[in-house]
N, C-alpha and C. Protein backbone atom coordinates (compact mmCIF):
# COMPACT_ATOMS: atom_id res chain seq x y z
N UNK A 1 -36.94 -8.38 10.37
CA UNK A 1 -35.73 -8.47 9.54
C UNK A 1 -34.93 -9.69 9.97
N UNK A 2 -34.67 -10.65 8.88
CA UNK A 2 -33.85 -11.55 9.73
C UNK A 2 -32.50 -11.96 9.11
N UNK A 3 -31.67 -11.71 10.11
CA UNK A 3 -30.00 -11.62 9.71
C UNK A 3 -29.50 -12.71 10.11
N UNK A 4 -28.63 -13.51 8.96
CA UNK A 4 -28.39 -14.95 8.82
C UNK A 4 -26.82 -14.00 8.93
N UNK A 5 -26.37 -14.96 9.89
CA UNK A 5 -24.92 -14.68 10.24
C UNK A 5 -24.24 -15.99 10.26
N UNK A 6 -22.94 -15.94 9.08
CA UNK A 6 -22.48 -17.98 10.42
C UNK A 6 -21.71 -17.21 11.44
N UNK A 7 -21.41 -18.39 12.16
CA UNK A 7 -21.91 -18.16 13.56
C UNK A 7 -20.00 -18.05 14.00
N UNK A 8 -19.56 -18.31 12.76
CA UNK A 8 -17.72 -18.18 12.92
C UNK A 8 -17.63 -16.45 12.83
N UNK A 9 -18.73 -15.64 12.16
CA UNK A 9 -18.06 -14.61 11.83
C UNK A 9 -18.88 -13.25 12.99
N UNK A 10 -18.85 -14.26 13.67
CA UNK A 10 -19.69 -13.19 15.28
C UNK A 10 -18.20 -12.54 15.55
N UNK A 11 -17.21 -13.44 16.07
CA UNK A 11 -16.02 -12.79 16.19
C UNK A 11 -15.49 -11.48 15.86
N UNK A 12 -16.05 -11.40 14.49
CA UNK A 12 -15.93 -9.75 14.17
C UNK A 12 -16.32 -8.76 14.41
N UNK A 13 -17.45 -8.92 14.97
CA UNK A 13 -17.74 -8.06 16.41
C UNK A 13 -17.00 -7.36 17.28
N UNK A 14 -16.33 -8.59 17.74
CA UNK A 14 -15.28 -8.47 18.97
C UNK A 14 -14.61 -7.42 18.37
N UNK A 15 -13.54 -8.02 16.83
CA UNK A 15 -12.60 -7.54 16.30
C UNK A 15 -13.01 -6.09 15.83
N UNK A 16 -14.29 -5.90 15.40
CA UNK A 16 -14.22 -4.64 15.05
C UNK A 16 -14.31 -3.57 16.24
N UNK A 17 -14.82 -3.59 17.19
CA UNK A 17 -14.79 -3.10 18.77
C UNK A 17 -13.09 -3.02 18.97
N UNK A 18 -12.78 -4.22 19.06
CA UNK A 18 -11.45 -3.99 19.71
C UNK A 18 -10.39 -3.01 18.35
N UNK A 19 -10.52 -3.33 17.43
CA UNK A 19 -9.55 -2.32 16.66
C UNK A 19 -9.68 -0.92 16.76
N UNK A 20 -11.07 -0.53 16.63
CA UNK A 20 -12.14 0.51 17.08
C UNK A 20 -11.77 1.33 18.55
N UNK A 21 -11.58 0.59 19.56
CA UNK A 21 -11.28 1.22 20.42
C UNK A 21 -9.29 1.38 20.15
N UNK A 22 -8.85 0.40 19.97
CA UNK A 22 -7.55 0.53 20.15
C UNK A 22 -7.21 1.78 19.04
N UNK A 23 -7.46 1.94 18.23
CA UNK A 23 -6.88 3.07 17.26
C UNK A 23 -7.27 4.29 18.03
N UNK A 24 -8.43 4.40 18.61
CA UNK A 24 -9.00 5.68 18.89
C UNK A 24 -7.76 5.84 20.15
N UNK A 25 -7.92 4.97 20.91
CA UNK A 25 -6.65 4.81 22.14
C UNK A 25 -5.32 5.76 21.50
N UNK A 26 -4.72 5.14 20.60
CA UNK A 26 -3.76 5.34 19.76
C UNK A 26 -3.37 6.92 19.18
N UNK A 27 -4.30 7.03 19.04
CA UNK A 27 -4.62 8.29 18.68
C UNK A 27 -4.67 9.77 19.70
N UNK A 28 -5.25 9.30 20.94
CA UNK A 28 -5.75 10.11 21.98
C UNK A 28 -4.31 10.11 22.47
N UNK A 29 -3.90 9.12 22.46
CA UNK A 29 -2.25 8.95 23.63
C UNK A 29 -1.60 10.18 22.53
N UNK A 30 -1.40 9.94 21.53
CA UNK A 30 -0.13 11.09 20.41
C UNK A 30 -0.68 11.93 20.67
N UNK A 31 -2.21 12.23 20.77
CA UNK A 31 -2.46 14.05 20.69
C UNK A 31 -2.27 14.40 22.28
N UNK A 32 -2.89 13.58 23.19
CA UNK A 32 -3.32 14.57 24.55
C UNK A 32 -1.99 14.11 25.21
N UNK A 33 -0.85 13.46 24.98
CA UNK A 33 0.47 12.77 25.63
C UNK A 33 -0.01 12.36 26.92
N UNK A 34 -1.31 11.70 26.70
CA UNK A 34 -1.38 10.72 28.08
C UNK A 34 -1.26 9.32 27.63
N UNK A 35 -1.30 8.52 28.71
CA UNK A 35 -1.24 7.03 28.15
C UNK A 35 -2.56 6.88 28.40
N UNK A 36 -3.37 6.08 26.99
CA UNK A 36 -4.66 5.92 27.07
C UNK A 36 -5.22 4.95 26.66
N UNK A 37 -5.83 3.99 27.22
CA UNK A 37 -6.30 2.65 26.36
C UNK A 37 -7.67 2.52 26.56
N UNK A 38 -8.74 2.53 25.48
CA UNK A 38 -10.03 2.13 25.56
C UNK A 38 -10.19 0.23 25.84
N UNK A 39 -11.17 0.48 26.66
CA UNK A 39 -11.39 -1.13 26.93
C UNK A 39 -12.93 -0.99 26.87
N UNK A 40 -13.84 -2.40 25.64
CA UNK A 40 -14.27 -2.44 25.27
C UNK A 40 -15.03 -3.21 26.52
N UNK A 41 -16.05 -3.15 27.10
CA UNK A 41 -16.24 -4.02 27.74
C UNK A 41 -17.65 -5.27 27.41
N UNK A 42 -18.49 -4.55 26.75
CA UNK A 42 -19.85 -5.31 26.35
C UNK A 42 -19.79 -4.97 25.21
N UNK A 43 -20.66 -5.97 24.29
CA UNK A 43 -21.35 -5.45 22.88
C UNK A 43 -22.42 -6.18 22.93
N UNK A 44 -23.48 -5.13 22.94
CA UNK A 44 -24.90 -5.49 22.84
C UNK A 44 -25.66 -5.32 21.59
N UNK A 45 -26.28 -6.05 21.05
CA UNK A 45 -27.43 -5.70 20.45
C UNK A 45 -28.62 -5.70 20.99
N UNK A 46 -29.15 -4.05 20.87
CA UNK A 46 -30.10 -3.81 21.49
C UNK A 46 -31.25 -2.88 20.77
N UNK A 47 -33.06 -2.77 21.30
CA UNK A 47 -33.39 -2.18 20.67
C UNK A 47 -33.59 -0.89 20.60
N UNK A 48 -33.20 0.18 19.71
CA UNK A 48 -33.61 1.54 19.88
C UNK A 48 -33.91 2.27 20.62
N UNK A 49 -35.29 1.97 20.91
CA UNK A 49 -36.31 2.20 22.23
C UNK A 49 -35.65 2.00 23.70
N UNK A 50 -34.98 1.03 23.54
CA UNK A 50 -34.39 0.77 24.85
C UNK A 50 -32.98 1.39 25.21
N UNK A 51 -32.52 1.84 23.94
CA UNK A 51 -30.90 2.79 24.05
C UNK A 51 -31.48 3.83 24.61
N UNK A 52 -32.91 4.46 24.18
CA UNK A 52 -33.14 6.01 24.66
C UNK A 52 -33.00 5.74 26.14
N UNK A 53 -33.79 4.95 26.70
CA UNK A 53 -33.89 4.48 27.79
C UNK A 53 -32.12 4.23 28.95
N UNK A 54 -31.39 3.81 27.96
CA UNK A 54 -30.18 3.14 28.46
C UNK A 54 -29.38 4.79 27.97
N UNK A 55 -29.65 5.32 27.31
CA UNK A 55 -28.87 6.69 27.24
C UNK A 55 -29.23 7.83 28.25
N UNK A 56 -30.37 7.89 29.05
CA UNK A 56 -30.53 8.81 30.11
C UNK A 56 -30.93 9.72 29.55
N UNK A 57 -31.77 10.71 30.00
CA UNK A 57 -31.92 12.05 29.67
C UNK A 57 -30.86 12.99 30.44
N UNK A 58 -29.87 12.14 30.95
CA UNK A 58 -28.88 13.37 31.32
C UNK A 58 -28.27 14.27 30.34
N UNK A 59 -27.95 15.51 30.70
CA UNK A 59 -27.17 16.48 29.85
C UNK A 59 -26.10 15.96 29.22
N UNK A 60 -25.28 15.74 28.19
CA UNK A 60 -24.09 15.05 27.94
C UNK A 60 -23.64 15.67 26.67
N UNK A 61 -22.51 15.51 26.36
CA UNK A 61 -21.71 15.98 25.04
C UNK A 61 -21.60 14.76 23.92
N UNK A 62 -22.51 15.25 23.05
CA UNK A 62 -22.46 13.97 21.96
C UNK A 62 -21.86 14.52 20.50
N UNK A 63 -21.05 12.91 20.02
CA UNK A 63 -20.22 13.19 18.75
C UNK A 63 -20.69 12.63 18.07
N UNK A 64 -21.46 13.32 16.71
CA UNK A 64 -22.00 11.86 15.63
C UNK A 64 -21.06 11.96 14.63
N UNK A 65 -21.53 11.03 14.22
CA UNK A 65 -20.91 11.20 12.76
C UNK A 65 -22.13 10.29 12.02
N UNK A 66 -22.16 10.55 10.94
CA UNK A 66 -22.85 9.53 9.77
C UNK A 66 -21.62 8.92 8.96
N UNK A 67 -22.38 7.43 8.45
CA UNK A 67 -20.84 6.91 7.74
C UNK A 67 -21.75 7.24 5.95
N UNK A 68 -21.03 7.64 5.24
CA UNK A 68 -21.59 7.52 4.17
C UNK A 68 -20.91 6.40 3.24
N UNK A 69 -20.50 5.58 3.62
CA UNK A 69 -20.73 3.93 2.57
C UNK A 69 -20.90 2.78 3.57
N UNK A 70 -21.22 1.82 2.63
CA UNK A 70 -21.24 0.82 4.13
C UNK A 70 -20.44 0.67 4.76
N UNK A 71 -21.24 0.37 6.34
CA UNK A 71 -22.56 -0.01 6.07
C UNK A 71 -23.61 0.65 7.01
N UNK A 72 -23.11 2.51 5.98
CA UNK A 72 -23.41 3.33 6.02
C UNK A 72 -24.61 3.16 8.26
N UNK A 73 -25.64 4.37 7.94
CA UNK A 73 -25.89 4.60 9.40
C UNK A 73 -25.00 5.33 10.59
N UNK A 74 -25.01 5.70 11.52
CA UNK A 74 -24.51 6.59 12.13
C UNK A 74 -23.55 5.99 13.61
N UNK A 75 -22.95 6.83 14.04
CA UNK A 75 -22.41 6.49 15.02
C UNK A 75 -22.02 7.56 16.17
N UNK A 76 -22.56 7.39 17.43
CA UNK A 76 -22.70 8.20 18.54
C UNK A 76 -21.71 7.93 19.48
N UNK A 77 -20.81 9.04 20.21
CA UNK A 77 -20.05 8.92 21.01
C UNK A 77 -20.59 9.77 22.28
N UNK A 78 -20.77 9.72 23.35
CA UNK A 78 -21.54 10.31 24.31
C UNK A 78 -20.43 10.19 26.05
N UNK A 79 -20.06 11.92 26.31
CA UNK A 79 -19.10 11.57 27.17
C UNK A 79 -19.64 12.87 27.98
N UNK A 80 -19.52 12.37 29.62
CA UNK A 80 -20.40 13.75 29.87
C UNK A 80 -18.70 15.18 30.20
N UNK A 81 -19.51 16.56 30.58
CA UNK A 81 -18.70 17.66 30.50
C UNK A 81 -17.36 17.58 31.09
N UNK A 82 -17.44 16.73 32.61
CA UNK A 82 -16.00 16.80 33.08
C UNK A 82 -14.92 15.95 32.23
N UNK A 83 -15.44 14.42 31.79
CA UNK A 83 -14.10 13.74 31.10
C UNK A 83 -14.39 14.39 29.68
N UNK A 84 -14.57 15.03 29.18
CA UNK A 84 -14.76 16.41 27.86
C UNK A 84 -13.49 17.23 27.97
N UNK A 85 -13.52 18.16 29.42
CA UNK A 85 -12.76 19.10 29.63
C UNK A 85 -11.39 18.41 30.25
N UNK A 86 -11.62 17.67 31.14
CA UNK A 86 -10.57 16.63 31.29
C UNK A 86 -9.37 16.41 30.22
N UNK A 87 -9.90 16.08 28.90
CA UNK A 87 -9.64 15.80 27.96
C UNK A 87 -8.75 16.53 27.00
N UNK A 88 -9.86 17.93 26.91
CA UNK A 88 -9.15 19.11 26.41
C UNK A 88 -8.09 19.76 26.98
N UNK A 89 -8.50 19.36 28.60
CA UNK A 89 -7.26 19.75 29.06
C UNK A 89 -5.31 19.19 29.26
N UNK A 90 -5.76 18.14 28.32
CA UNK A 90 -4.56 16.91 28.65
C UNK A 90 -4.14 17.78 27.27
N UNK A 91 -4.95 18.43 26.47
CA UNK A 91 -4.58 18.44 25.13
C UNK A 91 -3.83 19.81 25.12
N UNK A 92 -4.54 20.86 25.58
CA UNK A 92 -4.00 21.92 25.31
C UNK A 92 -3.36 22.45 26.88
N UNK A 93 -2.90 21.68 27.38
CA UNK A 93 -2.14 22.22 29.00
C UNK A 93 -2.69 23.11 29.31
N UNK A 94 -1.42 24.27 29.94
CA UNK A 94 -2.18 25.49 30.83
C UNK A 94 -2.72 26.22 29.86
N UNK A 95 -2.20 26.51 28.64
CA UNK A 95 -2.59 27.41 27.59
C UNK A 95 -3.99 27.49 27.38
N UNK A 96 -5.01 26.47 28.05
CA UNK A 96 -6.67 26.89 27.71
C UNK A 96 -6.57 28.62 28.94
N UNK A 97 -5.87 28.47 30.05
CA UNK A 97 -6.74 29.29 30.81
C UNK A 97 -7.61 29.32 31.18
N UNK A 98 -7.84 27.86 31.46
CA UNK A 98 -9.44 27.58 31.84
C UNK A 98 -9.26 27.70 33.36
N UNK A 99 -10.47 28.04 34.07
CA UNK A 99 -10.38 27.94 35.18
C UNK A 99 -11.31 26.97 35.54
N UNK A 100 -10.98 25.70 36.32
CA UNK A 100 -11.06 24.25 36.51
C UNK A 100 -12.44 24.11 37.19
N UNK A 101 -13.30 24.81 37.92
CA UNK A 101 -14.31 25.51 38.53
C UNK A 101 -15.44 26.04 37.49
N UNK A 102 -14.97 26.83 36.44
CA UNK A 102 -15.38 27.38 35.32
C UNK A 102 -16.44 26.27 34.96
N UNK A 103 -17.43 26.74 35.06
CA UNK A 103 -18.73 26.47 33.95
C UNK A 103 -18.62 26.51 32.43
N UNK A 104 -18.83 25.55 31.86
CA UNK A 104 -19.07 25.71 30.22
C UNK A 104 -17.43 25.77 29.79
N UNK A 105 -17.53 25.89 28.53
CA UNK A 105 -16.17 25.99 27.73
C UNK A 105 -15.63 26.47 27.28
N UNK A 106 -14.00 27.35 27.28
CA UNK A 106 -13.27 28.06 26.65
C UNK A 106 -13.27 28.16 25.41
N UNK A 107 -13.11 28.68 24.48
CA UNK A 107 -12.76 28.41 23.31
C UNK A 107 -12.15 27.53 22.46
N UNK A 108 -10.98 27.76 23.36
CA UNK A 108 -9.84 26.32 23.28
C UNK A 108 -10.36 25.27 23.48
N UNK A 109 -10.86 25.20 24.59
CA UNK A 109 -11.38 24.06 25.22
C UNK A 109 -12.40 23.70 24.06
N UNK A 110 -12.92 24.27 23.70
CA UNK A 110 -13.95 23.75 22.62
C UNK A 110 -13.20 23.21 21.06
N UNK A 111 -12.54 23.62 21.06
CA UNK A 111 -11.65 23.55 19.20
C UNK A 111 -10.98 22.18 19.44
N UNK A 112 -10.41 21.58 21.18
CA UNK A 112 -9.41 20.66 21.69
C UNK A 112 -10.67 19.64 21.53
N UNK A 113 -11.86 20.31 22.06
CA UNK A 113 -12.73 18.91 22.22
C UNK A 113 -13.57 18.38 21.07
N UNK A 114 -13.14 19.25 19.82
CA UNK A 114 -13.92 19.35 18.30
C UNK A 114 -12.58 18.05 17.81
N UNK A 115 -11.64 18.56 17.89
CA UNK A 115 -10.26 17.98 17.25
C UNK A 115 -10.57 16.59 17.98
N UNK A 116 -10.73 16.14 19.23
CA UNK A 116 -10.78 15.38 20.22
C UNK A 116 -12.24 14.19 19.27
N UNK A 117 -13.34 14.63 19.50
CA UNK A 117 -14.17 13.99 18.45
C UNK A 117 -13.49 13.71 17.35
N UNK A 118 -12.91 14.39 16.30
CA UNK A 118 -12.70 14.09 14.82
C UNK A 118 -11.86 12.70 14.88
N UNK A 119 -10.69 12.49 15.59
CA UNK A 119 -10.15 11.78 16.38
C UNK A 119 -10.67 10.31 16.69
N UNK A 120 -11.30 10.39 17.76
CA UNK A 120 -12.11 9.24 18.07
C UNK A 120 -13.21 8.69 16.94
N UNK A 121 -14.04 9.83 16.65
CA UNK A 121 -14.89 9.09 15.24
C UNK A 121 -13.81 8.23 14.33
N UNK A 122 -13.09 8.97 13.74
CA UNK A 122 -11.84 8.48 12.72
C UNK A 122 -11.51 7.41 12.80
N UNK A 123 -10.78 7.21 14.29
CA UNK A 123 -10.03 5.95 14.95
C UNK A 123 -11.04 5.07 14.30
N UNK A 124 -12.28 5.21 15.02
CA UNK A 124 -12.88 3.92 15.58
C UNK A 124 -13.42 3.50 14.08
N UNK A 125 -13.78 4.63 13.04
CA UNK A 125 -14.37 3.61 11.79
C UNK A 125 -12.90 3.33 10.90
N UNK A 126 -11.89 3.72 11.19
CA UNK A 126 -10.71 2.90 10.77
C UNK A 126 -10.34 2.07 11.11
N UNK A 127 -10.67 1.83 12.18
CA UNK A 127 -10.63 0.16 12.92
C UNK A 127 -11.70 -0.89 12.29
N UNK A 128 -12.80 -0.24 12.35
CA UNK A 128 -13.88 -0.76 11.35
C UNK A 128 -13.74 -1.45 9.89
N UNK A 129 -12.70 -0.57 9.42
CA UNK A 129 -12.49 -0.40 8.32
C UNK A 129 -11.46 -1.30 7.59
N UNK A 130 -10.57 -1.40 8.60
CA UNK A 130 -9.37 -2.70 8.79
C UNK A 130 -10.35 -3.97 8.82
N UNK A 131 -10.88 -4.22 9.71
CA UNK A 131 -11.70 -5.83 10.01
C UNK A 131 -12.25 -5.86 8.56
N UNK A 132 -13.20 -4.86 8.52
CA UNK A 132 -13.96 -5.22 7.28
C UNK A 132 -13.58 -5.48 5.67
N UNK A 133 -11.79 -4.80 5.57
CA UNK A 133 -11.14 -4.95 4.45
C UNK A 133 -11.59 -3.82 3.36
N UNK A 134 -11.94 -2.78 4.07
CA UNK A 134 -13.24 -1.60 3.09
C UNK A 134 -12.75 -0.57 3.49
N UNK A 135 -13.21 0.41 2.91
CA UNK A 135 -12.80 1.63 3.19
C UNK A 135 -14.25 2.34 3.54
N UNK A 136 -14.16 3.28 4.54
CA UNK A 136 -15.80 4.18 5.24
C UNK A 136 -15.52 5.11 5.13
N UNK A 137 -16.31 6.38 4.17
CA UNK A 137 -16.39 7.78 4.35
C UNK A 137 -17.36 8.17 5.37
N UNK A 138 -16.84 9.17 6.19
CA UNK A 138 -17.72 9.74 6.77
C UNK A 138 -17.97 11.03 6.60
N UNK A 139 -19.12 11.49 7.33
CA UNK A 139 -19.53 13.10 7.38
C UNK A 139 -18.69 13.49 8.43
N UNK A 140 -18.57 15.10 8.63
CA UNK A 140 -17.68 15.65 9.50
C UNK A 140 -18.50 15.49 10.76
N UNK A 141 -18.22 15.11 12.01
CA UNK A 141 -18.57 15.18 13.38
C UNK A 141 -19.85 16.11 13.57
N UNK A 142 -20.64 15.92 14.18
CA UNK A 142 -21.41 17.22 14.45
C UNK A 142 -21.67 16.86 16.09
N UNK A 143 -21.64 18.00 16.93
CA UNK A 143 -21.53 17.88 18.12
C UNK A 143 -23.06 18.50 18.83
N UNK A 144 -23.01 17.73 19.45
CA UNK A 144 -24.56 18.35 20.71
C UNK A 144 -24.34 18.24 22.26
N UNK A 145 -24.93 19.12 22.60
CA UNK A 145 -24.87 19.50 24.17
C UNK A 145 -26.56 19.38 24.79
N UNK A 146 -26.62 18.03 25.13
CA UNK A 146 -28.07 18.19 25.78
C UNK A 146 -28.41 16.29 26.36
N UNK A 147 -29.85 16.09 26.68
CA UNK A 147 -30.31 14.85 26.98
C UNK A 147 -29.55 13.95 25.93
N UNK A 148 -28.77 12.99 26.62
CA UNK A 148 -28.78 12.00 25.17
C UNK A 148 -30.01 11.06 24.74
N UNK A 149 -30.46 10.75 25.33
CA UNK A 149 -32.09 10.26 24.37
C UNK A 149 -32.38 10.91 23.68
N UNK A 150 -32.58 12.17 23.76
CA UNK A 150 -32.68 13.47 22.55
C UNK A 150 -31.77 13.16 21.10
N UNK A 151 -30.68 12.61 21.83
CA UNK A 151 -29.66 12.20 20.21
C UNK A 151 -29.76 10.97 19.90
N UNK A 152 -30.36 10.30 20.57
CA UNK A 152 -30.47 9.17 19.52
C UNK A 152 -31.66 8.80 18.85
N UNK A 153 -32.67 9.81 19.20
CA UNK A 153 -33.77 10.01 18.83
C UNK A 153 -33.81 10.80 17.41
N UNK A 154 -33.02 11.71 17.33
CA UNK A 154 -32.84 12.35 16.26
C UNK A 154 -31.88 11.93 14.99
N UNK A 155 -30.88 10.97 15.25
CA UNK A 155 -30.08 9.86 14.39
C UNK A 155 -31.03 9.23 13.91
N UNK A 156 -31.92 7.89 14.70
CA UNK A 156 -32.50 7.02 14.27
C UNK A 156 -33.80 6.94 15.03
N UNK A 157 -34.19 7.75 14.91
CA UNK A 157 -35.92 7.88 15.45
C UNK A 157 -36.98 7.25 14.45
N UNK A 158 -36.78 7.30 13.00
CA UNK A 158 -37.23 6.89 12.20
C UNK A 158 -37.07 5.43 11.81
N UNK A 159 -35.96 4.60 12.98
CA UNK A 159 -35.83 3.75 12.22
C UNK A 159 -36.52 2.87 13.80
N UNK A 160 -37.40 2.88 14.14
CA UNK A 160 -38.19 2.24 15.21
C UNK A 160 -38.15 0.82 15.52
N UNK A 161 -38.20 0.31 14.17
CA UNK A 161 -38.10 -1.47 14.58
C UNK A 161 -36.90 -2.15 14.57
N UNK A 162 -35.70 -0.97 14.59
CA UNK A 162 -34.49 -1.42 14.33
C UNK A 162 -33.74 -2.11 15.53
N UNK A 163 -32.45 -2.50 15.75
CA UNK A 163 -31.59 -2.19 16.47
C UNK A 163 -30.46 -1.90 16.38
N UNK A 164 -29.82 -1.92 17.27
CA UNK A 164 -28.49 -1.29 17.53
C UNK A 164 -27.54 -1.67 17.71
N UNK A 165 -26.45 -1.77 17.33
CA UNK A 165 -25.07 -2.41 18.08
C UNK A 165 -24.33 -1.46 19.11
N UNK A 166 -24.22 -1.67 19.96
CA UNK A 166 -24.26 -1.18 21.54
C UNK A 166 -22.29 -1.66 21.92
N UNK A 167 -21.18 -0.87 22.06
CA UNK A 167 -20.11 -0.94 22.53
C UNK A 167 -20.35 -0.29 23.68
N UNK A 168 -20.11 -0.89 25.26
CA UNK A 168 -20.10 -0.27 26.24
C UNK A 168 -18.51 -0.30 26.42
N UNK A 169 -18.23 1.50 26.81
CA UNK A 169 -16.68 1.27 26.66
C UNK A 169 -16.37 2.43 27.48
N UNK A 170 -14.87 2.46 27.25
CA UNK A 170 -14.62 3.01 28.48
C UNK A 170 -12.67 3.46 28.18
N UNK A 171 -12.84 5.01 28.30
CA UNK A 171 -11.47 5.53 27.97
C UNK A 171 -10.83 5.88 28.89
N UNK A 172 -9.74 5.00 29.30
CA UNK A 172 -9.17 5.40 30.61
C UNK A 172 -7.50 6.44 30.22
N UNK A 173 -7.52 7.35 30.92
CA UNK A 173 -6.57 8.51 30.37
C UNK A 173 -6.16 9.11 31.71
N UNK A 174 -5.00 9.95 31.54
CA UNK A 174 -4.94 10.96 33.37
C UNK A 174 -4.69 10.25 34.53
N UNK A 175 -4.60 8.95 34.81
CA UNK A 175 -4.97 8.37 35.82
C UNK A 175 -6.30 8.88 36.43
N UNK A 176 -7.30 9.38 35.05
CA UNK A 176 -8.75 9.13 35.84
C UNK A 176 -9.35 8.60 34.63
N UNK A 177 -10.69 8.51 35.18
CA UNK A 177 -11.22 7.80 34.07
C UNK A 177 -12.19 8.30 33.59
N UNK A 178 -11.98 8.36 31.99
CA UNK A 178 -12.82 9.27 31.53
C UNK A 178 -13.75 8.47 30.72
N UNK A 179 -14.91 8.57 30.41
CA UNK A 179 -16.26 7.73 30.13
C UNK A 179 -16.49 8.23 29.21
N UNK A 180 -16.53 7.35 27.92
CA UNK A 180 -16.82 7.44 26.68
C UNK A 180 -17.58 6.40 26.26
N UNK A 181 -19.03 6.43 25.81
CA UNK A 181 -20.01 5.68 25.38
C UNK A 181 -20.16 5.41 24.18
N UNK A 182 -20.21 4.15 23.52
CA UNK A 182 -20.38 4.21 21.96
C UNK A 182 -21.51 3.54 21.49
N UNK A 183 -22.38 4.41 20.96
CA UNK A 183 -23.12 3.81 20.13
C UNK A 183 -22.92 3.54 18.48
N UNK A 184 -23.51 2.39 18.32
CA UNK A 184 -23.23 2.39 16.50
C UNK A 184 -24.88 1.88 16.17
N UNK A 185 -25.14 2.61 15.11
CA UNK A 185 -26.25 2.11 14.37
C UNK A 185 -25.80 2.18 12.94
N UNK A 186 -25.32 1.10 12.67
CA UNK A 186 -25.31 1.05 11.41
C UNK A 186 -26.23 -0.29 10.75
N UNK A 187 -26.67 -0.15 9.01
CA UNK A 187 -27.65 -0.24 8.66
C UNK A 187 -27.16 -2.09 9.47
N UNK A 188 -27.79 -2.94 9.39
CA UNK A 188 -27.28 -4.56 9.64
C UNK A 188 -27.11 -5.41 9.21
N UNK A 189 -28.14 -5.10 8.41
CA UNK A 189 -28.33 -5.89 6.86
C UNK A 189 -26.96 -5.50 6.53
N UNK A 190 -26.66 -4.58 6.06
CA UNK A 190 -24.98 -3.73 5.31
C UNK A 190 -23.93 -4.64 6.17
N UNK A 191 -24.09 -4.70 7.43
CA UNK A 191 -23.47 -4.77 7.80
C UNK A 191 -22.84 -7.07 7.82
N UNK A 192 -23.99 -7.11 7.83
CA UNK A 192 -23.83 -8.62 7.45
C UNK A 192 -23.36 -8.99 6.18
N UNK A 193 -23.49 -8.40 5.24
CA UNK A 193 -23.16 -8.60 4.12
C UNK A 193 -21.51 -8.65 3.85
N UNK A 194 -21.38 -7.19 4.55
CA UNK A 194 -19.98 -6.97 4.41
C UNK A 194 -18.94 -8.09 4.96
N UNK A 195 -19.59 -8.55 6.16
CA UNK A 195 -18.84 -9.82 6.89
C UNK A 195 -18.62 -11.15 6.19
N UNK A 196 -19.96 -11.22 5.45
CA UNK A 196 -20.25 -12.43 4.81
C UNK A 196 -19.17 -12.79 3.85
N UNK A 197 -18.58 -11.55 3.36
CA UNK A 197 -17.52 -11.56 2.30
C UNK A 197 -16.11 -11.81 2.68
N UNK A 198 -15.92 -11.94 4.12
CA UNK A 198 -14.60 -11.97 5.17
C UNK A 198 -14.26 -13.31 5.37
N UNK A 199 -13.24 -13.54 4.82
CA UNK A 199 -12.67 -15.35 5.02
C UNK A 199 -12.25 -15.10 6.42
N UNK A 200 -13.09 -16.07 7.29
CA UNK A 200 -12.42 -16.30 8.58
C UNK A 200 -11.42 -17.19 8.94
């Protein structure tokens, strides 16, 4: 596949990452009343095969979403259990009753960390959505608890010769730091196009 980009409108990369994280930021600070700023640190394009690889078979909590318009393809958020509950817990204070020790997740804790995804997906393709001058529907979040190679295998397993656009990022909240991974696969082709149309 070969994607003719000029070479002025790489920038939007940056820009769509950085709006991407900053809204989601934006967002997390009003709901969980912490101060929270995502910092974007890499954007890779990388291949498939090698995300499974770069995603671990560790256990982890993953948020997809699918975008349904361009430039359409999916997008993975991958954060493991403690900055999860961490999270939920900034959100819903003492009222989870969680006990901090506690294995697995309250109820609360689960509805805080559902709301918590809807959130971050949202942010970040509204940030998207700004750069690109477009508007992105998405599907509702769907959440998994397991290997993440397992999830990105099941997003885009079919799409083998593809790649990926890779945000390595990072949500700092609590005065700890909570680790939030972003993957985007969206289609590229779509995605060049859409740029192509962007007066820089």
């Amino acid at each position: 596949m070969s994607l003719m980009i000029d070479i002025r409108k790489l920038a939007l990369f940056n820009k769509m990452a950085k709006e991407g994280g900053n809204t989601v930021a934006e967002h997390l600070s009003t709901m969980t009343g912490m101060e929270t700023e995502m910092e974007i640190t890499k954007i890779n394009f990388i291949d498939v095969p090698d995300i499974k690889t770069h995603v671990g078979d560790d256990k982890q909590i993953g948020i997809s979403i699918e975008l349904e318009e361009p430039p359409h393809g999916h997008i993975l958020f991958l954060l493991n259990a403690d900055s999860a509950k961490d999270l939920a817990r900034g959100m819903i204070g003492d009222m989870g009753g969680s006990d901090p020790e506690q294995d697995g997740f309250t109820e609360m804790e689960r509805s805080a960390i559902q709301e918590i995804g809807n959130i971050m997906t949202s942010g970040f393709i509204d940030g998207w959505a700004n750069v690109l001058e477009t508007t992105i529907d998405i599907s509702t979040p769907t959440f998994t608890y397991g290997p993440g190679s397992g999830m990105v295998d099941e997003l885009v397993g079919e799409r083998d010769s593809d790649m990926a656009l890779m945000f390595d990022s990072r949500v700092q909240a609590l005065d700890s730091d909570i680790d939030v991974k972003v993957y985007t696969f969206p289609e590229l082709d779509e995605l060049v196009e859409l740029m192509q149309e962007i007066e820089v």
